[in-house]
N, C-alpha and C. Protein backbone atom coordinates (compact mmCIF):
# COMPACT_ATOMS: atom_id res chain seq x y z
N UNK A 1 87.97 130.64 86.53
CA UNK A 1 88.51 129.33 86.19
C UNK A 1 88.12 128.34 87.28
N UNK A 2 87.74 127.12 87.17
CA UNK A 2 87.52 125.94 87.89
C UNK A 2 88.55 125.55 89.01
N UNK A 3 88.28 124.82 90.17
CA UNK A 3 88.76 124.66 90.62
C UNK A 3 89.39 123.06 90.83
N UNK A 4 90.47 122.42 90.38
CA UNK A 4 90.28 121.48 90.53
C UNK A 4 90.93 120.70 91.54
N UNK A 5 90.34 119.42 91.84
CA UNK A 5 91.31 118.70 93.25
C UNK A 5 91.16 117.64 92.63
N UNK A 6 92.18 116.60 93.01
CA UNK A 6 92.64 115.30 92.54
C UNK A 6 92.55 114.38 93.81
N UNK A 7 91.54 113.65 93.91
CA UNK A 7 91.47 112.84 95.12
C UNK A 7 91.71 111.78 94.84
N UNK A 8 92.99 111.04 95.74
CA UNK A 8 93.49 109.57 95.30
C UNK A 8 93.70 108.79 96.27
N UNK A 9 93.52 107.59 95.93
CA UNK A 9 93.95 106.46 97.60
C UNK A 9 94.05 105.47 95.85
N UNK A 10 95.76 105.38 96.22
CA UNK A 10 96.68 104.53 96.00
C UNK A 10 97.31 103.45 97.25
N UNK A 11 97.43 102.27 96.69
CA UNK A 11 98.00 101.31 97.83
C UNK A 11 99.45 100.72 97.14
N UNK A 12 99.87 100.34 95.66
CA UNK A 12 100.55 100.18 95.05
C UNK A 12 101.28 101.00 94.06
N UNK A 13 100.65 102.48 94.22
CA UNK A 13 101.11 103.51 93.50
C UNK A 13 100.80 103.61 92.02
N UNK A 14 99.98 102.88 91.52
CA UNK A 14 99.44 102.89 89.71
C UNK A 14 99.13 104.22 89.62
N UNK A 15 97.29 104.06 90.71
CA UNK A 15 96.78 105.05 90.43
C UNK A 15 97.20 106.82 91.11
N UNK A 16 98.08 106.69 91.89
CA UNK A 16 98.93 107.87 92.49
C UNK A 16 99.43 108.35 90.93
N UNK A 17 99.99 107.17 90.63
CA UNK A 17 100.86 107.78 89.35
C UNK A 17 100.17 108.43 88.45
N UNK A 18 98.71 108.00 88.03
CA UNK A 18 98.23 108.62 87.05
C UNK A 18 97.52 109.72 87.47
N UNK A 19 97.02 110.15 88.41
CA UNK A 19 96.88 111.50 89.94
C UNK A 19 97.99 112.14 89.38
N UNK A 20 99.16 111.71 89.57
CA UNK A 20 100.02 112.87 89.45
C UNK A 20 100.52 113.50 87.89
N UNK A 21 100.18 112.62 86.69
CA UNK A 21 99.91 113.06 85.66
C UNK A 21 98.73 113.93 85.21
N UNK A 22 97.63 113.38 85.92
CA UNK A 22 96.62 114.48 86.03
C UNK A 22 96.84 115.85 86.17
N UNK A 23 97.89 115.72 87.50
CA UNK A 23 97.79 116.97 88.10
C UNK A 23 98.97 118.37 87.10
N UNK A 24 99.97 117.34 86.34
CA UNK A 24 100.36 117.96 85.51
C UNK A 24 99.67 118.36 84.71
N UNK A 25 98.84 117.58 83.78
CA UNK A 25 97.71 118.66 82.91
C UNK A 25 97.11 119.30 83.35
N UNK A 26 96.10 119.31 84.32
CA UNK A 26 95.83 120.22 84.80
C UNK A 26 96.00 121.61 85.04
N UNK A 27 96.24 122.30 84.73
CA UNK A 27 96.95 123.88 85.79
C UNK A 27 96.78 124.03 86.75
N UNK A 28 97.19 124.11 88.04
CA UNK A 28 96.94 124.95 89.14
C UNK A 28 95.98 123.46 89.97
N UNK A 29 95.69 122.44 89.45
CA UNK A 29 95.07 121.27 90.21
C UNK A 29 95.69 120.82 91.47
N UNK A 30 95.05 120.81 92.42
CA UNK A 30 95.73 120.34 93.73
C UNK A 30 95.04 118.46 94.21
N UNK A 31 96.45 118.02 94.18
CA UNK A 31 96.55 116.72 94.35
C UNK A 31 96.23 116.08 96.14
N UNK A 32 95.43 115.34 96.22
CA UNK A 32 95.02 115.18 97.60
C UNK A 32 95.42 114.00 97.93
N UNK A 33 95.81 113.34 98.40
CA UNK A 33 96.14 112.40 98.55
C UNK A 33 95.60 111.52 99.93
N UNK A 34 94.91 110.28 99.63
CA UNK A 34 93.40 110.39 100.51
C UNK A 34 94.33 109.51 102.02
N UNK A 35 95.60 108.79 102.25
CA UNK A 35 96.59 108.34 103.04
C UNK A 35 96.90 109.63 103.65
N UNK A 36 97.78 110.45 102.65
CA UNK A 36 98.24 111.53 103.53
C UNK A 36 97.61 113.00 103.85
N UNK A 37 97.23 113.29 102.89
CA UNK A 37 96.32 114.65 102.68
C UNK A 37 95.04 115.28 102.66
N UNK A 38 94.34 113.84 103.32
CA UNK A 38 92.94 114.18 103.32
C UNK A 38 92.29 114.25 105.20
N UNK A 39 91.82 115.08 105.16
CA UNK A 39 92.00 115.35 106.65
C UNK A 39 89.78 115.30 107.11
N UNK A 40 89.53 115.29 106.01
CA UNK A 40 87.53 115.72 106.60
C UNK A 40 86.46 116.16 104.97
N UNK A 41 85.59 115.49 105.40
CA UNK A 41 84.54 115.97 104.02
C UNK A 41 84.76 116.93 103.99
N UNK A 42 84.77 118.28 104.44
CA UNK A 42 84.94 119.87 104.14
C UNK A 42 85.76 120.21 102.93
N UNK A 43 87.18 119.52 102.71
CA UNK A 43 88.22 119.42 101.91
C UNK A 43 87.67 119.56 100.36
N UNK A 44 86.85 118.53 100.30
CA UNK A 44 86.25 118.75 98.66
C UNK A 44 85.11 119.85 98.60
N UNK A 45 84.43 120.64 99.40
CA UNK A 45 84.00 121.98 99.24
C UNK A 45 84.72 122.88 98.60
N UNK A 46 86.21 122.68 99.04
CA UNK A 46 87.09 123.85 98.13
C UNK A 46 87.16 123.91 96.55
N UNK A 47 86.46 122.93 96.08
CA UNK A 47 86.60 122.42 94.82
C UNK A 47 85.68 122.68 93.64
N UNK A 48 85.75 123.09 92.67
CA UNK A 48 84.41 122.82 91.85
C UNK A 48 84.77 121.75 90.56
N UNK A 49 85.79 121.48 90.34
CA UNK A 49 85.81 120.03 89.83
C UNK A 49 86.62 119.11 90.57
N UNK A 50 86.30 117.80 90.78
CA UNK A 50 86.34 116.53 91.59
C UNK A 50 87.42 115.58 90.55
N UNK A 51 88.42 115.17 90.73
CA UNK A 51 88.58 113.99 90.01
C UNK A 51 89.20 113.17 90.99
N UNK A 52 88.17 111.84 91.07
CA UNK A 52 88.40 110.92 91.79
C UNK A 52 89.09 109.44 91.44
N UNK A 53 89.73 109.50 91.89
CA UNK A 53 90.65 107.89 91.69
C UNK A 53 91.09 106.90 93.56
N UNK A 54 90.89 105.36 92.32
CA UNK A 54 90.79 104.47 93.32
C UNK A 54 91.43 103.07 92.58
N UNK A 55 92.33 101.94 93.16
CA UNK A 55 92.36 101.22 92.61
C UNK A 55 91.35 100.63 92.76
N UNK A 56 91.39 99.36 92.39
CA UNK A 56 90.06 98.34 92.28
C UNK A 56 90.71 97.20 93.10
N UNK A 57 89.99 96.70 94.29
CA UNK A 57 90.80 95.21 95.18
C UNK A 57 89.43 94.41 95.53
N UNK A 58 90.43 93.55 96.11
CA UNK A 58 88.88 92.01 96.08
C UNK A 58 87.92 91.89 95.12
N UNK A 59 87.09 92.18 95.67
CA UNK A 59 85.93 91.68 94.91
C UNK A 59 85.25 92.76 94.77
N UNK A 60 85.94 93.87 94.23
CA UNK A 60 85.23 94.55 93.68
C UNK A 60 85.31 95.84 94.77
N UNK A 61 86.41 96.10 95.78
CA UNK A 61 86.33 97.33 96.45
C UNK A 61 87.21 98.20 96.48
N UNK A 62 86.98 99.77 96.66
CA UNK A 62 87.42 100.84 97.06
C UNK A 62 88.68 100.29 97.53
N UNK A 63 89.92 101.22 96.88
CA UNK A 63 91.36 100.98 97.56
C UNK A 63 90.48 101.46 99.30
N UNK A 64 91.48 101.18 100.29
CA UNK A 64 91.22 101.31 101.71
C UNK A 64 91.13 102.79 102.20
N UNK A 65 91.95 103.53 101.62
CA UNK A 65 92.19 105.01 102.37
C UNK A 65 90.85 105.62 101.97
N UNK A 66 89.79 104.97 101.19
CA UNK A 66 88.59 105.59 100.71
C UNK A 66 87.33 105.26 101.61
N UNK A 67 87.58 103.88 102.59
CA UNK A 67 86.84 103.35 102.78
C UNK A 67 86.15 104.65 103.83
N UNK A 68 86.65 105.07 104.91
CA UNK A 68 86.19 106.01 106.52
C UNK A 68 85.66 107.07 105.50
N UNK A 69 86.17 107.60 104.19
CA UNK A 69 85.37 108.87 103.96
C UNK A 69 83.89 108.61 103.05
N UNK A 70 84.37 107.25 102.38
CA UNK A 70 82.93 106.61 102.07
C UNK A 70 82.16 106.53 102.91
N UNK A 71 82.08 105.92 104.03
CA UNK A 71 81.44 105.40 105.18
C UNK A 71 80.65 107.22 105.46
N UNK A 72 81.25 107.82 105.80
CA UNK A 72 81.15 109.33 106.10
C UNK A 72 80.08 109.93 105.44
N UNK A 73 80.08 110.21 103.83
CA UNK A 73 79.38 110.47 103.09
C UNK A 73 78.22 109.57 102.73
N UNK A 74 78.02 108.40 103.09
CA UNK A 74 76.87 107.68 103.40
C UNK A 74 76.12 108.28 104.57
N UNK A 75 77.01 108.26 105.66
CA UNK A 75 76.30 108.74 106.85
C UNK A 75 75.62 110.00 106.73
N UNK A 76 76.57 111.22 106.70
CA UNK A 76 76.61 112.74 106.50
C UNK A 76 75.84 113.13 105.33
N UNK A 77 75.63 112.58 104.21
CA UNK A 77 75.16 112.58 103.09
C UNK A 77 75.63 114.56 103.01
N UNK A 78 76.64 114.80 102.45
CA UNK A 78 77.53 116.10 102.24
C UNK A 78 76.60 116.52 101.20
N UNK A 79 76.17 117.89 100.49
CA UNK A 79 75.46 118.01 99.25
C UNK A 79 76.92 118.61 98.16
N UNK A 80 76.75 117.76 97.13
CA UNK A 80 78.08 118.02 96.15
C UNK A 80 76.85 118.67 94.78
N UNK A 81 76.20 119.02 95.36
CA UNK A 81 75.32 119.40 94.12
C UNK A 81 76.23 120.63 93.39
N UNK A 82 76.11 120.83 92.11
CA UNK A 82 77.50 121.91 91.80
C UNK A 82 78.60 121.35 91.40
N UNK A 83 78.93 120.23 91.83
CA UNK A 83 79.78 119.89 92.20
C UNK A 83 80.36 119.13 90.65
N UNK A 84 81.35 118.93 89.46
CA UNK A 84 81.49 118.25 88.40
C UNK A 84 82.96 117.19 88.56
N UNK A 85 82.15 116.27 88.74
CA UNK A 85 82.68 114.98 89.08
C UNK A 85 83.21 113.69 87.70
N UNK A 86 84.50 113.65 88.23
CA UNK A 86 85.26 112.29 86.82
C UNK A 86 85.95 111.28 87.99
N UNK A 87 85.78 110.05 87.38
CA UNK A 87 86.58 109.21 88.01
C UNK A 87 87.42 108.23 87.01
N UNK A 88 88.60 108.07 87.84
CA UNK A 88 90.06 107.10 87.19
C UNK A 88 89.74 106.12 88.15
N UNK A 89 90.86 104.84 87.55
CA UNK A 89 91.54 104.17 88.60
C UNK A 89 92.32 102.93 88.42
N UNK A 90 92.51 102.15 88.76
CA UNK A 90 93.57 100.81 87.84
C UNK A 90 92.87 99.92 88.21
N UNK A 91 93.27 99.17 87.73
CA UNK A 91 92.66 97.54 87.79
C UNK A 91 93.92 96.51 86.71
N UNK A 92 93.03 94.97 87.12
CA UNK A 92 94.16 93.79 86.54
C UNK A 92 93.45 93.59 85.76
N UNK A 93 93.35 93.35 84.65
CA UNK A 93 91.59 92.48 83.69
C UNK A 93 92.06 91.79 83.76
N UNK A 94 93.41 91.00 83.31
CA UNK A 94 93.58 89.54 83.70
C UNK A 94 93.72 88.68 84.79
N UNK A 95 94.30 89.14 85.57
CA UNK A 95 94.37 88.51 86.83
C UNK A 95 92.88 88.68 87.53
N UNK A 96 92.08 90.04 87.45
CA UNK A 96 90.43 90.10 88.10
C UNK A 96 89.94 90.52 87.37
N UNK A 97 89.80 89.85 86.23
CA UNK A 97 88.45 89.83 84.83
C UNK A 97 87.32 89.97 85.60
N UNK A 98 86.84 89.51 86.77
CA UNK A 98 84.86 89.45 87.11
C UNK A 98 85.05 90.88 87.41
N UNK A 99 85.75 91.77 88.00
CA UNK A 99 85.60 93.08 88.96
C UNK A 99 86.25 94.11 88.64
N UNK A 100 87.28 94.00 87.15
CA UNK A 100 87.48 94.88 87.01
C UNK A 100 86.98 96.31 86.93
N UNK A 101 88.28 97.17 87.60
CA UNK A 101 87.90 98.78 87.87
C UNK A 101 86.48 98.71 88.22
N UNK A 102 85.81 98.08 88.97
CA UNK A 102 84.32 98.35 89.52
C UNK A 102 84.79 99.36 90.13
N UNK A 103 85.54 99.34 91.36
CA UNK A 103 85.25 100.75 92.43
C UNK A 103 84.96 101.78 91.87
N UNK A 104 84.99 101.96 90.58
CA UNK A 104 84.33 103.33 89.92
C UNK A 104 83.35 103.45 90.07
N UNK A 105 82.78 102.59 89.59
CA UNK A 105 80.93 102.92 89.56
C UNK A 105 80.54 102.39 90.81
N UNK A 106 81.23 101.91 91.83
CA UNK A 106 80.78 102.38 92.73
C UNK A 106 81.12 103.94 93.32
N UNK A 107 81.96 104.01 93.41
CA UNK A 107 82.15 105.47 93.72
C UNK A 107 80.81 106.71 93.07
N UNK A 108 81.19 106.23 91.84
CA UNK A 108 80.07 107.75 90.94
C UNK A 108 78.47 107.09 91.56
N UNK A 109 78.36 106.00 92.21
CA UNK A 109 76.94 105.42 93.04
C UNK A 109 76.68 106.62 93.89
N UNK A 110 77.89 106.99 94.75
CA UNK A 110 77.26 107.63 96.06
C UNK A 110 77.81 109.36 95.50
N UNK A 111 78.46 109.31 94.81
CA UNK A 111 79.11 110.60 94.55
C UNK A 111 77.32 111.61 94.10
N UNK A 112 77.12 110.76 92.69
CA UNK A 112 75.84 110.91 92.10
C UNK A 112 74.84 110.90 93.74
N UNK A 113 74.40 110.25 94.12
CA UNK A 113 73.18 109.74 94.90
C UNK A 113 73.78 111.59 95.67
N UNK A 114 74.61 112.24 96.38
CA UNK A 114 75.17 113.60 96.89
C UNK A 114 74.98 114.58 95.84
N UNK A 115 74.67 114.51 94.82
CA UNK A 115 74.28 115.34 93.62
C UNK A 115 74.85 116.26 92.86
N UNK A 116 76.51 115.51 92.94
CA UNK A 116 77.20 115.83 91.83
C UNK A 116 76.84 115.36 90.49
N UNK A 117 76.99 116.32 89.43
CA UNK A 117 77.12 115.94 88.31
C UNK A 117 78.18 115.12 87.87
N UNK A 118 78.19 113.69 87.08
CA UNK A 118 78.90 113.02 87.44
C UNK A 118 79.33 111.62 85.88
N UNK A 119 78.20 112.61 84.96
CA UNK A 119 78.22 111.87 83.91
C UNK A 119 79.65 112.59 82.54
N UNK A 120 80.90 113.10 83.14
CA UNK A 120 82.41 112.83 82.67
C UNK A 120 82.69 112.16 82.87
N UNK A 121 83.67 112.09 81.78
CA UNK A 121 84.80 110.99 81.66
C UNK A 121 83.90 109.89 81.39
N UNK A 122 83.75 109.64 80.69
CA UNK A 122 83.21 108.09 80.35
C UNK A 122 84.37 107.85 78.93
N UNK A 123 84.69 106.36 79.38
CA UNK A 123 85.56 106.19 78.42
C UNK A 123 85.16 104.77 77.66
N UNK A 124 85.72 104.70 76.41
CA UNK A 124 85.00 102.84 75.90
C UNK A 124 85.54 101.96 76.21
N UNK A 125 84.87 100.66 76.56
CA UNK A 125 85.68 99.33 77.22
C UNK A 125 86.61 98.55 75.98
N UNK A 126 86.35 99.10 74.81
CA UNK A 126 87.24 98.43 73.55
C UNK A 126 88.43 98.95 73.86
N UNK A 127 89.05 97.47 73.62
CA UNK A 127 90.90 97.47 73.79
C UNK A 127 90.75 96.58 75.36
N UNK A 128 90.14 96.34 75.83
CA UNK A 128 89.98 95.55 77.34
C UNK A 128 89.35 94.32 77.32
N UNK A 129 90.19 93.81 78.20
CA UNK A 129 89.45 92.01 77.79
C UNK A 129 89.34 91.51 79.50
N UNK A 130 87.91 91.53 80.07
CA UNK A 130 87.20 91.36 81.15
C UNK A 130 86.38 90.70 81.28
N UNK A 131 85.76 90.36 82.28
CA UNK A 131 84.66 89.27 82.43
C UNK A 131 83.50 90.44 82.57
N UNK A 132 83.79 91.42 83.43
CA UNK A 132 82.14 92.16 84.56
C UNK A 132 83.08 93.19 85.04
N UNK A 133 82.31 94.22 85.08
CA UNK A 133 82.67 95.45 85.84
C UNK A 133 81.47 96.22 86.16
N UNK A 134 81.22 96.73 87.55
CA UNK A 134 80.16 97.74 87.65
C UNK A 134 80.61 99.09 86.83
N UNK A 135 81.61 99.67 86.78
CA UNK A 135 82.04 100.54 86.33
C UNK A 135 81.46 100.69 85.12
N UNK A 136 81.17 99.48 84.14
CA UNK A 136 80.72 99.46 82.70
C UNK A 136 79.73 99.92 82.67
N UNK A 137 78.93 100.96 81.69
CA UNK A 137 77.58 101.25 81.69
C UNK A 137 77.47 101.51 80.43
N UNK A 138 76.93 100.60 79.89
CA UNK A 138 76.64 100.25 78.41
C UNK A 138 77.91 99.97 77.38
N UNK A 139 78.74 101.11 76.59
CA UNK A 139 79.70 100.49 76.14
C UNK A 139 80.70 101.11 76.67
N UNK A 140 81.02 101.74 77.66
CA UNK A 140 81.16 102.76 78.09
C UNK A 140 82.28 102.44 80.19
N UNK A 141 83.46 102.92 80.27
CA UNK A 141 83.40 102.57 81.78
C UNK A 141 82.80 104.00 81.91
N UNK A 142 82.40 104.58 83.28
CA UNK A 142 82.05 105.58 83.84
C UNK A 142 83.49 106.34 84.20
N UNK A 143 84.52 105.97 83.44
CA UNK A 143 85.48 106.90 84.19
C UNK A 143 86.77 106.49 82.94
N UNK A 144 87.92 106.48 83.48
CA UNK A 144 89.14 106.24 82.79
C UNK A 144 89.93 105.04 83.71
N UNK A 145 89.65 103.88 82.69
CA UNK A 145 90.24 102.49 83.39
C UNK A 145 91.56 102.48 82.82
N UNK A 146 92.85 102.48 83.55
CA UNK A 146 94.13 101.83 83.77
C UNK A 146 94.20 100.90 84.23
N UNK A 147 94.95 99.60 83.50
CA UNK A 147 95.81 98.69 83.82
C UNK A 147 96.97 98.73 83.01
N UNK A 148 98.34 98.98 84.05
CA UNK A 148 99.49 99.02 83.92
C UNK A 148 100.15 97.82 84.02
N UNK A 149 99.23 96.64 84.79
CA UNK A 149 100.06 95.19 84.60
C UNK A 149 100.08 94.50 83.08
N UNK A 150 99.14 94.94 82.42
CA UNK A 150 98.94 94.44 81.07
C UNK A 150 99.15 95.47 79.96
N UNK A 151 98.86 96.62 80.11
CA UNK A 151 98.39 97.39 78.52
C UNK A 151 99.21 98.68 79.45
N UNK A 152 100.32 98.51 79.91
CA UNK A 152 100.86 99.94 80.28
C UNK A 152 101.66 100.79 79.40
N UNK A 153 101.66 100.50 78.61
CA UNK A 153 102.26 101.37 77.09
C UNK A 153 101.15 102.54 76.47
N UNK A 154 99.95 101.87 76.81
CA UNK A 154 99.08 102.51 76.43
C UNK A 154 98.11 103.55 77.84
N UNK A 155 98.72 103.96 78.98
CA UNK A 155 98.56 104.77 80.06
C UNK A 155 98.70 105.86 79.75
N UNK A 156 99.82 106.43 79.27
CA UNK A 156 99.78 107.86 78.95
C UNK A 156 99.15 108.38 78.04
N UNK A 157 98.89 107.51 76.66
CA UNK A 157 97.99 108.19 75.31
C UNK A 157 96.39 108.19 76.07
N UNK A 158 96.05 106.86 77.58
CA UNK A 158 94.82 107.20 77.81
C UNK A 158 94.50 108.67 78.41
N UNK A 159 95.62 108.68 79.21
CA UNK A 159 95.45 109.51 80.56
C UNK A 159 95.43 111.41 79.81
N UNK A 160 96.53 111.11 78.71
CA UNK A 160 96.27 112.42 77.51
C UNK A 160 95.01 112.61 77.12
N UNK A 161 94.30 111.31 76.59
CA UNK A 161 93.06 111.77 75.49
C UNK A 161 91.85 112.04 76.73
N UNK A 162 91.83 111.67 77.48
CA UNK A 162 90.80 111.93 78.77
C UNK A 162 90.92 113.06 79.33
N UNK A 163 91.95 114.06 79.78
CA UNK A 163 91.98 115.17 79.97
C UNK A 163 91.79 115.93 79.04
N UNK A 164 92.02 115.75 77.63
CA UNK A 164 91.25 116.55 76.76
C UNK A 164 89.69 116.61 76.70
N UNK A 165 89.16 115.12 76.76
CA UNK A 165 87.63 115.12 76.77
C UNK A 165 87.33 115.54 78.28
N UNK A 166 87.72 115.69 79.48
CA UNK A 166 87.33 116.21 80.31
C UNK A 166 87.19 117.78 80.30
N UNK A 167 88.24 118.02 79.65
CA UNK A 167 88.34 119.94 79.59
C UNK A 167 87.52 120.46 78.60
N UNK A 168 87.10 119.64 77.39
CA UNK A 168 86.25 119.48 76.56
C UNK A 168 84.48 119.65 77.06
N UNK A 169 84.09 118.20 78.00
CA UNK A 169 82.96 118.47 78.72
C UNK A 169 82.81 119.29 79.52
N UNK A 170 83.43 119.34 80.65
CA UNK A 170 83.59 120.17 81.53
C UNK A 170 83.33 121.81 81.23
N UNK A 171 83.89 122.09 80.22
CA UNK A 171 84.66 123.52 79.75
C UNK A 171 85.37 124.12 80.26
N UNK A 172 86.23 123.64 80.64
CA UNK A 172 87.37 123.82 81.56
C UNK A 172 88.52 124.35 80.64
């Protein structure tokens, strides 16, 4: 059976929250928590599936607790080859229509460029009303976009139907 880890850097707790719904579907998934529980690149070696979450801030960046291990894995360039990679994360579309949930696709940028497999979880941008997102790739985000300031009724039927299509691709 797979191994899975839940890597999260929450600053307002959205995307913690949906981490920790994850980690309920999941079986046996261990929740990392990138503030308190993340201690060194080595950590995601233990892993053979990745699910990464991040909110989305400014203009388009990585919640903060992501930033030193980003920086890291640029430097170190870690090999995640093997490695089967999904990414979540929240965002405002109304309040930051140009940038919504980008930090995804940035993230699956460097995750991919380390040579994880990395093409899960893609979910469709219909039902979302945005200006621009890197995250978007074709009709498609690269991951599972939450916003709970606007469409939070509809968080749990996402965060359900995505762990099915993840356990689905995956074969998990």
């Amino acid at each position: 059976m797979a191994k899975v880890g839940i890597f999260v850097g929450s600053s307002g707790g959205v995307t913690l929250g949906v981490a920790e719904k994850l980690q309920e579907l999941f079986d046996g998934a261990e929740l990392i928590n990138m503030e308190e529980d993340y201690d060194d690149l080595s950590q995601f070696d233990e892993f053979d599936v990745l699910l990464i979450g991040s909110s989305t801030w400014g203009q388009g960046d990585v919640q903060r607790d992501w930033v030193d291990p980003l920086y890291e894995m640029n430097n170190d360039e870690p090999d995640f080859s093997g490695k089967k990679v999904a990414f979540f994360g929240a965002g405002d579309q109304k309040s930051h229509p140009e940038e919504f949930v980008t930090a995804l696709g940035k993230m699956k940028d460097i995750f991919t460029k380390l040579g994880a497999d990395t093409e899960f979880g893609y979910t469709s941008v219909d039902g979302y009303s945005f200006k621009y997102s890197y995250a978007q790739k074709d009709s498609n985000f690269c991951g599972l976009a939450i916003d709970e300031i606007n469409q939070e009724e509809l968080t749990q039927e996402r965060v359900e139907n995505w762990v099915a299509q993840i356990k689905k691709e995956m074969g998990i």
